[in-house]
PDB file of N, CA and C in Angstrom:
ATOM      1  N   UNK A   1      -0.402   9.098  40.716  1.00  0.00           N
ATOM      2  CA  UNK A   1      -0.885   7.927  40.019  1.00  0.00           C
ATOM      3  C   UNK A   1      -1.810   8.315  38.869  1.00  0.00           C
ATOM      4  N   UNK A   2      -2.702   9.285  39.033  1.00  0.00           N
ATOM      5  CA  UNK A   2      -3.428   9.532  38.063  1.00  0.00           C
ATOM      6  C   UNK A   2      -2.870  10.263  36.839  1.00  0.00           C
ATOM      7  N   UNK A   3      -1.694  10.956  37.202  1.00  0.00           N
ATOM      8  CA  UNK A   3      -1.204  11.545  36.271  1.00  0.00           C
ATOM      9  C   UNK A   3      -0.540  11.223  35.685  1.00  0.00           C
ATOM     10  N   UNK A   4       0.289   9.608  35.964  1.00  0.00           N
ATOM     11  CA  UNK A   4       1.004   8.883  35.296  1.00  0.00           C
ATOM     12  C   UNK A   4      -0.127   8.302  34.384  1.00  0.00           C
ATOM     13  N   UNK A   5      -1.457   7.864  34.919  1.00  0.00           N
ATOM     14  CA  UNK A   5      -2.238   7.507  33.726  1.00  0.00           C
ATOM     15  C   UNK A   5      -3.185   8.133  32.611  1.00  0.00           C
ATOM     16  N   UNK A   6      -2.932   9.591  32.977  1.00  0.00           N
ATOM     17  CA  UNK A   6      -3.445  10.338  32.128  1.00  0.00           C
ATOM     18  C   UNK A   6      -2.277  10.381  31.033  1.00  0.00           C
ATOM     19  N   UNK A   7      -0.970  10.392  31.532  1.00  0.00           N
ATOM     20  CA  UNK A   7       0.078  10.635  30.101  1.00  0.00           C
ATOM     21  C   UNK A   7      -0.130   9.235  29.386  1.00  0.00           C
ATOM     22  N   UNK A   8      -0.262   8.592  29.956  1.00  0.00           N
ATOM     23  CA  UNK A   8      -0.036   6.841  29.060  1.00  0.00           C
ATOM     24  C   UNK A   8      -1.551   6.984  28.287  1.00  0.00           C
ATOM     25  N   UNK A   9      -2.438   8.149  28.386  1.00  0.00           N
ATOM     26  CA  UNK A   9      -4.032   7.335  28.316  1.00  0.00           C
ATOM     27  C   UNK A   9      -4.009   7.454  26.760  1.00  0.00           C
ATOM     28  N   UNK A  10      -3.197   8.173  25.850  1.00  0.00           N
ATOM     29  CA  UNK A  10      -3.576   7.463  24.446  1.00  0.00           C
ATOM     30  C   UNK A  10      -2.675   6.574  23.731  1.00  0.00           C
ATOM     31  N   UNK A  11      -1.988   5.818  24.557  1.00  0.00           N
ATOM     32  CA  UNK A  11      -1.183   4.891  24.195  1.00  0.00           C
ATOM     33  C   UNK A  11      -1.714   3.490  24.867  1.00  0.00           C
ATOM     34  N   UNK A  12      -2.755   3.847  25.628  1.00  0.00           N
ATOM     35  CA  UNK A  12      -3.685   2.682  26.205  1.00  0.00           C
ATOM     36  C   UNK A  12      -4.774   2.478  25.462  1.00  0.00           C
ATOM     37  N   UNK A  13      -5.579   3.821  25.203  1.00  0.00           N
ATOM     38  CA  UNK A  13      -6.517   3.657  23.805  1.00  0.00           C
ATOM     39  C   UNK A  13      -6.093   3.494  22.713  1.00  0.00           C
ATOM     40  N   UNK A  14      -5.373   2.849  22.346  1.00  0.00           N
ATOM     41  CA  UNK A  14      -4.226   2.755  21.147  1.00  0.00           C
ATOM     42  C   UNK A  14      -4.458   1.533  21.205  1.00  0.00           C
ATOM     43  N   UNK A  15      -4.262   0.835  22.680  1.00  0.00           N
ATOM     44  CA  UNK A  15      -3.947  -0.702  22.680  1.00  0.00           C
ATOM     45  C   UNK A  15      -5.102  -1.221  22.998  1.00  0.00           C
ATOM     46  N   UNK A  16      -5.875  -0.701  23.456  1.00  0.00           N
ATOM     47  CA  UNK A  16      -7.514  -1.232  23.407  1.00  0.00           C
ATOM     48  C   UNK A  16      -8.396  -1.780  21.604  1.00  0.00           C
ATOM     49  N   UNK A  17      -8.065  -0.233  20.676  1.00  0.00           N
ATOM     50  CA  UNK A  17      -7.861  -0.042  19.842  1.00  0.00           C
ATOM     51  C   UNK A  17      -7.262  -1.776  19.072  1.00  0.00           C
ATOM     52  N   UNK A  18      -6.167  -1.716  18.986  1.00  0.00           N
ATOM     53  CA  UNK A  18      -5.780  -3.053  18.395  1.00  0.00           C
ATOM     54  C   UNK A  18      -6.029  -4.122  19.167  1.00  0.00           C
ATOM     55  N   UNK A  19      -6.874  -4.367  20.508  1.00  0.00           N
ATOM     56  CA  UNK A  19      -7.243  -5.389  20.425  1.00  0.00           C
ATOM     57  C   UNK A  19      -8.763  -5.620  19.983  1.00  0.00           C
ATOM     58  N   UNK A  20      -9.341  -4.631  19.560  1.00  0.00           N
ATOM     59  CA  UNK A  20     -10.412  -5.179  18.661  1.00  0.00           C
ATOM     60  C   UNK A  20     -10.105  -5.524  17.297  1.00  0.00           C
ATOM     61  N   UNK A  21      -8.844  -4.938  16.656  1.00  0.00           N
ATOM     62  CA  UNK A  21      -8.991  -5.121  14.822  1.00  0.00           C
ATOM     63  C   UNK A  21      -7.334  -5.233  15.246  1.00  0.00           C
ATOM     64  N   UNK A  22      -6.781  -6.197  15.563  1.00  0.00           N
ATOM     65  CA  UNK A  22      -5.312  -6.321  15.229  1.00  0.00           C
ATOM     66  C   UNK A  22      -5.068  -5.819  13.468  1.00  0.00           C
ATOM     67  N   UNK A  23      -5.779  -5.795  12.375  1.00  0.00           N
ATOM     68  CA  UNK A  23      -5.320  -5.737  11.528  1.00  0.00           C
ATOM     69  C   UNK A  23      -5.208  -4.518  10.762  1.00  0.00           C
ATOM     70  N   UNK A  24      -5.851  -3.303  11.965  1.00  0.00           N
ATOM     71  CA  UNK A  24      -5.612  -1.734  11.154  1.00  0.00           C
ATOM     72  C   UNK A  24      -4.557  -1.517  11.211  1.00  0.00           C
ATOM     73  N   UNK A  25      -3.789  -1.169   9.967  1.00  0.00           N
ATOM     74  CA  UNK A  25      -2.534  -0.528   9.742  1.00  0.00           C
ATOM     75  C   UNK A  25      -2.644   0.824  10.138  1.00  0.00           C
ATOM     76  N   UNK A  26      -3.689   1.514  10.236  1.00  0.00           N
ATOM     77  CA  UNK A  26      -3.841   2.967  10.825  1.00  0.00           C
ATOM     78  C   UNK A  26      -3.519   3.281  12.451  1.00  0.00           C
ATOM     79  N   UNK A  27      -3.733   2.294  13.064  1.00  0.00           N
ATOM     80  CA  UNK A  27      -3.289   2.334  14.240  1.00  0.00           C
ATOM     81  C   UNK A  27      -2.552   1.663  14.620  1.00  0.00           C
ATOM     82  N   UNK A  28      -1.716   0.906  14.236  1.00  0.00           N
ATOM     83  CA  UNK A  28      -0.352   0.438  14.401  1.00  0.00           C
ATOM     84  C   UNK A  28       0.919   1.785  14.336  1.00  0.00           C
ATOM     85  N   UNK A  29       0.384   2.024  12.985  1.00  0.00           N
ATOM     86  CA  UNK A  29       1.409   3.631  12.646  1.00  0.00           C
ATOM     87  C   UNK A  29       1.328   4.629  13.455  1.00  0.00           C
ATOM     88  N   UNK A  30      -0.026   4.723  14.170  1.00  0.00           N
ATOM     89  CA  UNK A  30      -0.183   5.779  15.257  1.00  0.00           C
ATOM     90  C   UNK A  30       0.629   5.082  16.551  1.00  0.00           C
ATOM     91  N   UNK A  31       0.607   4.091  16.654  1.00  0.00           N
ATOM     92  CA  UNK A  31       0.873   3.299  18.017  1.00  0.00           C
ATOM     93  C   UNK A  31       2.595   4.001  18.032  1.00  0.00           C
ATOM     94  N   UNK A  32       2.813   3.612  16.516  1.00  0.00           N
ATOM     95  CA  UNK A  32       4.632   3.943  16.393  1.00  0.00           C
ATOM     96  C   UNK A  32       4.838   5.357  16.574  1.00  0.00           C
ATOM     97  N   UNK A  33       4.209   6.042  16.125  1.00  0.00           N
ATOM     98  CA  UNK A  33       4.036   7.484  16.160  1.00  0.00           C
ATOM     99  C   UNK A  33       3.889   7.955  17.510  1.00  0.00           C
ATOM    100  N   UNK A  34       3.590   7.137  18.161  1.00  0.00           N
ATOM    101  CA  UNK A  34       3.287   7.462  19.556  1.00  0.00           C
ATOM    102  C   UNK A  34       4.628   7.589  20.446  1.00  0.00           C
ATOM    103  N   UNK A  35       5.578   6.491  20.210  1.00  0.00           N
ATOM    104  CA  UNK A  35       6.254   6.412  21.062  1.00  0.00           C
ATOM    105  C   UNK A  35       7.115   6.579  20.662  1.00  0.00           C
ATOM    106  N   UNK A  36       7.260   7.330  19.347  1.00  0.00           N
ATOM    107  CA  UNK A  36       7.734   8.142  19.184  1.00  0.00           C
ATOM    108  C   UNK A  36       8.309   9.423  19.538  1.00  0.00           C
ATOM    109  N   UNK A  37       7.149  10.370  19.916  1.00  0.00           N
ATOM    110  CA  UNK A  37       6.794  11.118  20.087  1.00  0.00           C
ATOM    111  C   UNK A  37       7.296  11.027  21.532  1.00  0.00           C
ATOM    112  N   UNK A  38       7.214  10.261  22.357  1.00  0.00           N
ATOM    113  CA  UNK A  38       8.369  10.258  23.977  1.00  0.00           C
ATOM    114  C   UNK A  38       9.017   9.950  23.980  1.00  0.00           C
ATOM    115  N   UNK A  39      10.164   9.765  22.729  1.00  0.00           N
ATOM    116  CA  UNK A  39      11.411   9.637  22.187  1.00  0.00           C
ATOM    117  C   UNK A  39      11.691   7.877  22.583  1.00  0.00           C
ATOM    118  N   UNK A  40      10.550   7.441  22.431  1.00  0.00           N
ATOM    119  CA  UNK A  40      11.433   5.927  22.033  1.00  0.00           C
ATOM    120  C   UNK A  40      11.323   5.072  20.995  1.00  0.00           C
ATOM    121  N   UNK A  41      12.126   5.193  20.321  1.00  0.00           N
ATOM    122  CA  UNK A  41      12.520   4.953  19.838  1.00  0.00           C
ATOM    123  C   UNK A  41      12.629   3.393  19.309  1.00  0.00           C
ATOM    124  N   UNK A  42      13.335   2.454  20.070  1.00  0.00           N
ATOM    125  CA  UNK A  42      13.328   1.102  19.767  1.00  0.00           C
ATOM    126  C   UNK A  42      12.056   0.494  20.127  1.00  0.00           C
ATOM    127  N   UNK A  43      11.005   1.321  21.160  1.00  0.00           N
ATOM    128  CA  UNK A  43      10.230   0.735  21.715  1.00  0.00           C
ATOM    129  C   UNK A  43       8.734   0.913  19.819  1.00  0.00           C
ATOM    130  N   UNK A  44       8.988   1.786  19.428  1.00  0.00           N
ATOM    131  CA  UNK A  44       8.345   2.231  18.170  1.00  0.00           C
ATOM    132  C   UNK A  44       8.733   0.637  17.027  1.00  0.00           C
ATOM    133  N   UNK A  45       9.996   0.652  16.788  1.00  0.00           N
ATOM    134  CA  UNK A  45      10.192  -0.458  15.954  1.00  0.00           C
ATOM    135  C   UNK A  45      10.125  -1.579  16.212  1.00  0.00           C
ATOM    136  N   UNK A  46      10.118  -1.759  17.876  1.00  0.00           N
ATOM    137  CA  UNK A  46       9.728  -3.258  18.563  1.00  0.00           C
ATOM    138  C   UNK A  46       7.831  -3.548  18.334  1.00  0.00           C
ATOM    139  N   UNK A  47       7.187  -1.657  18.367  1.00  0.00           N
ATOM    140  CA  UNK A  47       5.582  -2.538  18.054  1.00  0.00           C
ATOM    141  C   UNK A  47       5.110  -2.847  16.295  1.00  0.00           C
ATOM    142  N   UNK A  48       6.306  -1.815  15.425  1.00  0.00           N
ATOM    143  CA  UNK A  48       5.772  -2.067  14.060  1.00  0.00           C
ATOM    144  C   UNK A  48       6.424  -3.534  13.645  1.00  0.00           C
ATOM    145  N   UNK A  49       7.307  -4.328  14.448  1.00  0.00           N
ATOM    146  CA  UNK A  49       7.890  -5.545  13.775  1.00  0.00           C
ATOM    147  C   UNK A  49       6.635  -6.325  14.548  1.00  0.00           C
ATOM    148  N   UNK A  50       6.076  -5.944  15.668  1.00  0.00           N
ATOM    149  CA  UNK A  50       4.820  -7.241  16.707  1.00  0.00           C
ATOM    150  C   UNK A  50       3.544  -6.313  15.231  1.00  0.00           C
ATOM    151  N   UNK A  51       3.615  -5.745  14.419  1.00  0.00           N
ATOM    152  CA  UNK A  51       2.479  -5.099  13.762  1.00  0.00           C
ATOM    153  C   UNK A  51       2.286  -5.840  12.281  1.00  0.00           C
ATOM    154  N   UNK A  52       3.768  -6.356  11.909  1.00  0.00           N
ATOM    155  CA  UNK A  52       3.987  -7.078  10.636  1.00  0.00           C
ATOM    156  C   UNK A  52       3.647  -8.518  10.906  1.00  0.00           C
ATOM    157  N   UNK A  53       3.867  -8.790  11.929  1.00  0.00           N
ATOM    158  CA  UNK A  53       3.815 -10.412  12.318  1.00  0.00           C
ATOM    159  C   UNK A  53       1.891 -10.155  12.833  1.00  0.00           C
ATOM    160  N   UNK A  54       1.010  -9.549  12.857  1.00  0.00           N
ATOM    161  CA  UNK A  54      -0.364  -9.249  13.220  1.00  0.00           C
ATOM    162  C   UNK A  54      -1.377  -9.086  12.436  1.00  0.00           C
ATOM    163  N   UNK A  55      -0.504  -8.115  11.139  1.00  0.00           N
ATOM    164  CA  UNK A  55      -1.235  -7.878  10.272  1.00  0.00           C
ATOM    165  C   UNK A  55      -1.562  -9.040   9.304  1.00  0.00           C
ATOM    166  N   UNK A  56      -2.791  -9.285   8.447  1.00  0.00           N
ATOM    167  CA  UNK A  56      -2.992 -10.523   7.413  1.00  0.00           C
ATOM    168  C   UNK A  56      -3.100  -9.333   6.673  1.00  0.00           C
ATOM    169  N   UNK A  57      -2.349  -9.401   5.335  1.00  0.00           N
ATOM    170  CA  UNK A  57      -2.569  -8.294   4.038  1.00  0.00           C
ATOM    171  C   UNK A  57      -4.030  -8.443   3.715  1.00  0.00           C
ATOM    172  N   UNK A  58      -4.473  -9.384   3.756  1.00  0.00           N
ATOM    173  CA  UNK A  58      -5.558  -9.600   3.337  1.00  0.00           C
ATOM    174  C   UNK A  58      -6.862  -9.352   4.140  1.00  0.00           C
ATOM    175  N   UNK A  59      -6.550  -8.958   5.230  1.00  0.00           N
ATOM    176  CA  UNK A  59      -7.550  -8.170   6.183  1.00  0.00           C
ATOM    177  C   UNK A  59      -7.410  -6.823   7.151  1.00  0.00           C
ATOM    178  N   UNK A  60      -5.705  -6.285   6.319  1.00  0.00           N
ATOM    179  CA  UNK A  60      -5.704  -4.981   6.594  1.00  0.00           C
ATOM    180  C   UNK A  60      -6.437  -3.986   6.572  1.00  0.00           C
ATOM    181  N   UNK A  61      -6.903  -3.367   7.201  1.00  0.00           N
ATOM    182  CA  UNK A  61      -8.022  -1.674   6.845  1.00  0.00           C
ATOM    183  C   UNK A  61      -6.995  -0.526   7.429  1.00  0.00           C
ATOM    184  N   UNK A  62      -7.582   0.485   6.547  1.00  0.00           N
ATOM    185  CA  UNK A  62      -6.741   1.862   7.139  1.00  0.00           C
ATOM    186  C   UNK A  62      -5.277   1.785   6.383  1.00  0.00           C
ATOM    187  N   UNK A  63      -5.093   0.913   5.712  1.00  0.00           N
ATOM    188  CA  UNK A  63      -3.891   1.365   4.812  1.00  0.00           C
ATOM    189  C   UNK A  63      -3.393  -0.139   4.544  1.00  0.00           C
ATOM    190  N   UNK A  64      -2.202  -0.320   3.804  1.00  0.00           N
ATOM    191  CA  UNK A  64      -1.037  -1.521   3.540  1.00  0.00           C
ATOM    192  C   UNK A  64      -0.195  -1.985   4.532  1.00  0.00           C
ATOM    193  N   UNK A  65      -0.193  -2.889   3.905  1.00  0.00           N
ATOM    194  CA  UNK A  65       0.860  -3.607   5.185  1.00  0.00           C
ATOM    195  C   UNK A  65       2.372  -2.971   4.605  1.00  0.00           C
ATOM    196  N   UNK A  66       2.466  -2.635   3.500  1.00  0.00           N
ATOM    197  CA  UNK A  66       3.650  -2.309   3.291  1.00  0.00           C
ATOM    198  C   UNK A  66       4.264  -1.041   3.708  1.00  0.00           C
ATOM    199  N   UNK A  67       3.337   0.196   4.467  1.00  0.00           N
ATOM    200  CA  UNK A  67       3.548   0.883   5.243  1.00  0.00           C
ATOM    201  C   UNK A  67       3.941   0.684   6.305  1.00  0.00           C
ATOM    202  N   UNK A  68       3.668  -0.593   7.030  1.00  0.00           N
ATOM    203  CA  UNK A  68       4.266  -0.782   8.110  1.00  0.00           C
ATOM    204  C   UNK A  68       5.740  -0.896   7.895  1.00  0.00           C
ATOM    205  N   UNK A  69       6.519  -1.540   6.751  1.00  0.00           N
ATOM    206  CA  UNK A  69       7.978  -1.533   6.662  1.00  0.00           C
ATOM    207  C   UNK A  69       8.272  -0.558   6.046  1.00  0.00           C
ATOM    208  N   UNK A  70       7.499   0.349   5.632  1.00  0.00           N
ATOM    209  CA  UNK A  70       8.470   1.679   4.682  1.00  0.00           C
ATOM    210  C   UNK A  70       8.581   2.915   6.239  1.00  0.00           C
ATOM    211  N   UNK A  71       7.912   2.583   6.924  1.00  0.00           N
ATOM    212  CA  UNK A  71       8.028   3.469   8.137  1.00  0.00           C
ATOM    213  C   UNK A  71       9.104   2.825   9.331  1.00  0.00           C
ATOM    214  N   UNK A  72       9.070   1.424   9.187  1.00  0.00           N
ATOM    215  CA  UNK A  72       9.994   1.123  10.228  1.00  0.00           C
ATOM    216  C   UNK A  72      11.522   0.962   9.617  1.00  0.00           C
ATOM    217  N   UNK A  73      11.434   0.844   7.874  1.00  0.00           N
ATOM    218  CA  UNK A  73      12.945   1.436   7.656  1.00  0.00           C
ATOM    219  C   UNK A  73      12.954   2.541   7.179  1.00  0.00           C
ATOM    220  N   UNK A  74      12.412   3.706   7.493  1.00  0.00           N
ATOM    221  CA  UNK A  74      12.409   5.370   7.510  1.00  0.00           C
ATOM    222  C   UNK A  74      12.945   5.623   9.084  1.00  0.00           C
ATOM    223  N   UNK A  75      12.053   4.841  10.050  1.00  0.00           N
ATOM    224  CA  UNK A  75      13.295   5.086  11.744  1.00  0.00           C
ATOM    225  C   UNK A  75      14.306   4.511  11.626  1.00  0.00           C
ATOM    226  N   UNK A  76      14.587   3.323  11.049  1.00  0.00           N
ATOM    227  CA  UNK A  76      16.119   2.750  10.998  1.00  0.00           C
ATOM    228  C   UNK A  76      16.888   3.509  10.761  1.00  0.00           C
ATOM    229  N   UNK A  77      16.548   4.647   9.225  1.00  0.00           N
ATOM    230  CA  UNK A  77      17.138   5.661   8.534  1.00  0.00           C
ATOM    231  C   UNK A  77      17.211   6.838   8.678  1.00  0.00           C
ATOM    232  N   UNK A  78      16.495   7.430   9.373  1.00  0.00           N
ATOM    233  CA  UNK A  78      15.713   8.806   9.999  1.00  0.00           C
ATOM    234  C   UNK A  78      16.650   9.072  11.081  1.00  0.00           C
ATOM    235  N   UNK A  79      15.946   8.326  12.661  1.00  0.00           N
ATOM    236  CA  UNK A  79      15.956   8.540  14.189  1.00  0.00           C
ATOM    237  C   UNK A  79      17.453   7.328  14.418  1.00  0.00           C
ATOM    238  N   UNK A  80      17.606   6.257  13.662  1.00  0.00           N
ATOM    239  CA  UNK A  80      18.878   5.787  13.938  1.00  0.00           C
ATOM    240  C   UNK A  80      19.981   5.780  12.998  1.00  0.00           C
ATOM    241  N   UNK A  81      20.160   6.374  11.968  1.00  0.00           N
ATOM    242  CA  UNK A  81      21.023   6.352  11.542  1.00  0.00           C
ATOM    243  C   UNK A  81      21.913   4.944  11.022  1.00  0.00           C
ATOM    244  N   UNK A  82      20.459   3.971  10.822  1.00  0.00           N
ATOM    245  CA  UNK A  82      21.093   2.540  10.256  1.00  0.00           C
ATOM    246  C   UNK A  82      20.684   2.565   9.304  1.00  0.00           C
ATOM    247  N   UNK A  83      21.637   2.370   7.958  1.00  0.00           N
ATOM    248  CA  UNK A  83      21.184   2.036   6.630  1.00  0.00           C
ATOM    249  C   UNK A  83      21.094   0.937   6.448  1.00  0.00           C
ATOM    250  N   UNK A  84      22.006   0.096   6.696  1.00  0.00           N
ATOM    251  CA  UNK A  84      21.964  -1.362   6.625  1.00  0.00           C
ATOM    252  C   UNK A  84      20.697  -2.116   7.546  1.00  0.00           C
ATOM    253  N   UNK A  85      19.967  -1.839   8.277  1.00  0.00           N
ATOM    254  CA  UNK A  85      19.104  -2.478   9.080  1.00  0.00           C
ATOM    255  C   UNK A  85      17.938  -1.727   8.357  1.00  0.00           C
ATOM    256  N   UNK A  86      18.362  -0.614   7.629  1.00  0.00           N
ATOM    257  CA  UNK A  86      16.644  -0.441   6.702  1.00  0.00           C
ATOM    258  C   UNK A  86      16.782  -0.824   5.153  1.00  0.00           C
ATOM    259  N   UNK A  87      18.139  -1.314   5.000  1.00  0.00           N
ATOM    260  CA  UNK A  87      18.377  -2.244   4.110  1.00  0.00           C
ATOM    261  C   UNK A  87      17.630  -3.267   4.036  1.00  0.00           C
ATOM    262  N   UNK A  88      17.880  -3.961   5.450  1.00  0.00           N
ATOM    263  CA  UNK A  88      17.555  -5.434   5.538  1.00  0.00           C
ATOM    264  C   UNK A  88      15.736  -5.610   5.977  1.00  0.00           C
ATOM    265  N   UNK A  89      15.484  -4.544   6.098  1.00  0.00           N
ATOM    266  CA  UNK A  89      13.664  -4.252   6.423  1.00  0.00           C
ATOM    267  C   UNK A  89      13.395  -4.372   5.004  1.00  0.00           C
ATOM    268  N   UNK A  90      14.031  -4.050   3.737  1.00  0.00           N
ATOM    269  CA  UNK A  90      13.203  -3.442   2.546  1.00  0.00           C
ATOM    270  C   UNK A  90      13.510  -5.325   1.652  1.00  0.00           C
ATOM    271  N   UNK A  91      14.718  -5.853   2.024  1.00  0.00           N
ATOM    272  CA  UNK A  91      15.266  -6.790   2.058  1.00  0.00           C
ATOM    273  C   UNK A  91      14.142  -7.671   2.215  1.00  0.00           C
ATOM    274  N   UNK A  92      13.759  -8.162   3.336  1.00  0.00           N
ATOM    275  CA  UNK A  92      12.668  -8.885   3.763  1.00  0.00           C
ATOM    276  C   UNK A  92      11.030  -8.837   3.203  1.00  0.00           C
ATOM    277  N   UNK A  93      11.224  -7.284   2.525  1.00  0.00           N
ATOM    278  CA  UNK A  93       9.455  -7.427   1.623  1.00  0.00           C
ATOM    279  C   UNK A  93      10.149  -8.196   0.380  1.00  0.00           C
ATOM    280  N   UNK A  94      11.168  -7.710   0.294  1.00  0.00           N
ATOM    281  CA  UNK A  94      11.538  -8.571  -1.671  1.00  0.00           C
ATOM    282  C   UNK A  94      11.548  -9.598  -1.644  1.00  0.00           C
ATOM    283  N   UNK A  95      12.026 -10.246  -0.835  1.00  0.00           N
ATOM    284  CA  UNK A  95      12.435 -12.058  -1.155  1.00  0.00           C
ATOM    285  C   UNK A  95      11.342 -12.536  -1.429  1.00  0.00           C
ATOM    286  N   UNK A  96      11.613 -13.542  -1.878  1.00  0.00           N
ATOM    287  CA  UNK A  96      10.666 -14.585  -2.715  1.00  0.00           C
ATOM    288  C   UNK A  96       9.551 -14.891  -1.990  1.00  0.00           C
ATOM    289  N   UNK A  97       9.272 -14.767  -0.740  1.00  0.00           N
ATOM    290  CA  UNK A  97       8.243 -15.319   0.385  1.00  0.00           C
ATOM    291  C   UNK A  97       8.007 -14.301   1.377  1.00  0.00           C
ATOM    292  N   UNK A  98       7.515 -13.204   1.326  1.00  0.00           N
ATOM    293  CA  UNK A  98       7.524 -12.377   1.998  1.00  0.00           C
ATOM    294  C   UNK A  98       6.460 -12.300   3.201  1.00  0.00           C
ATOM    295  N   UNK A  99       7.039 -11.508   4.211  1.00  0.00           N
ATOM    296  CA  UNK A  99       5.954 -12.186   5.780  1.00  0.00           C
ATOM    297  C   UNK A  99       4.347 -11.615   5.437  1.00  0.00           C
ATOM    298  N   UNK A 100       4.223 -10.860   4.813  1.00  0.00           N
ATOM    299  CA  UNK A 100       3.044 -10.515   4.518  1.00  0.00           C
ATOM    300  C   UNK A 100       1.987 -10.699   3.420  1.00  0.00           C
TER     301      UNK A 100
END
């Protein structure tokens, strides 16, 4: 038991982490980076899309919000091999009304 929570323990301080400042882009990217890093993959682009819908551009620290989509269509393009779904990520900053 303990050693299952020693591997999770900086992906828990991660999430402690964003619940004081939902709006650092610095640790969102680490969060992705994280789970990454234990090869998951969808679970990485499932927290940078909960990271775009969190972030206010306007009270981001630690970087842009637009890092959050140039990194989650770099895994689309990178680790999955979807062009068209990091198409449609780069897609979604252009349009006329963009989520951020």
């Amino acid at each position: 038991r303990a050693e299952s929570l020693m591997s999770r323990r900086p992906l828990l301080l991660n999430y402690v982490l964003l619940r004081q400042n939902p709006h650092n882009v610095g640790e969102w990217l680490r969060r992705a980076e994280l789970y990454l890093q234990s090869n998951q993959t969808l679970q990485a682009i499932s927290s940078l899309e909960e990271s775009v819908k969190a972030v206010h551009s306007r009270q981001a620290i630690n970087g842009s919000p637009a890092e959050l989509f140039k990194t989650m269509a770099s895994i689309y393009e990178e680790k999955l091999s979807d062009v068209n779904k990091a198409r449609s990520v780069y897609e979604r900053v252009c349009c006329l009304k963009p989520e951020f």
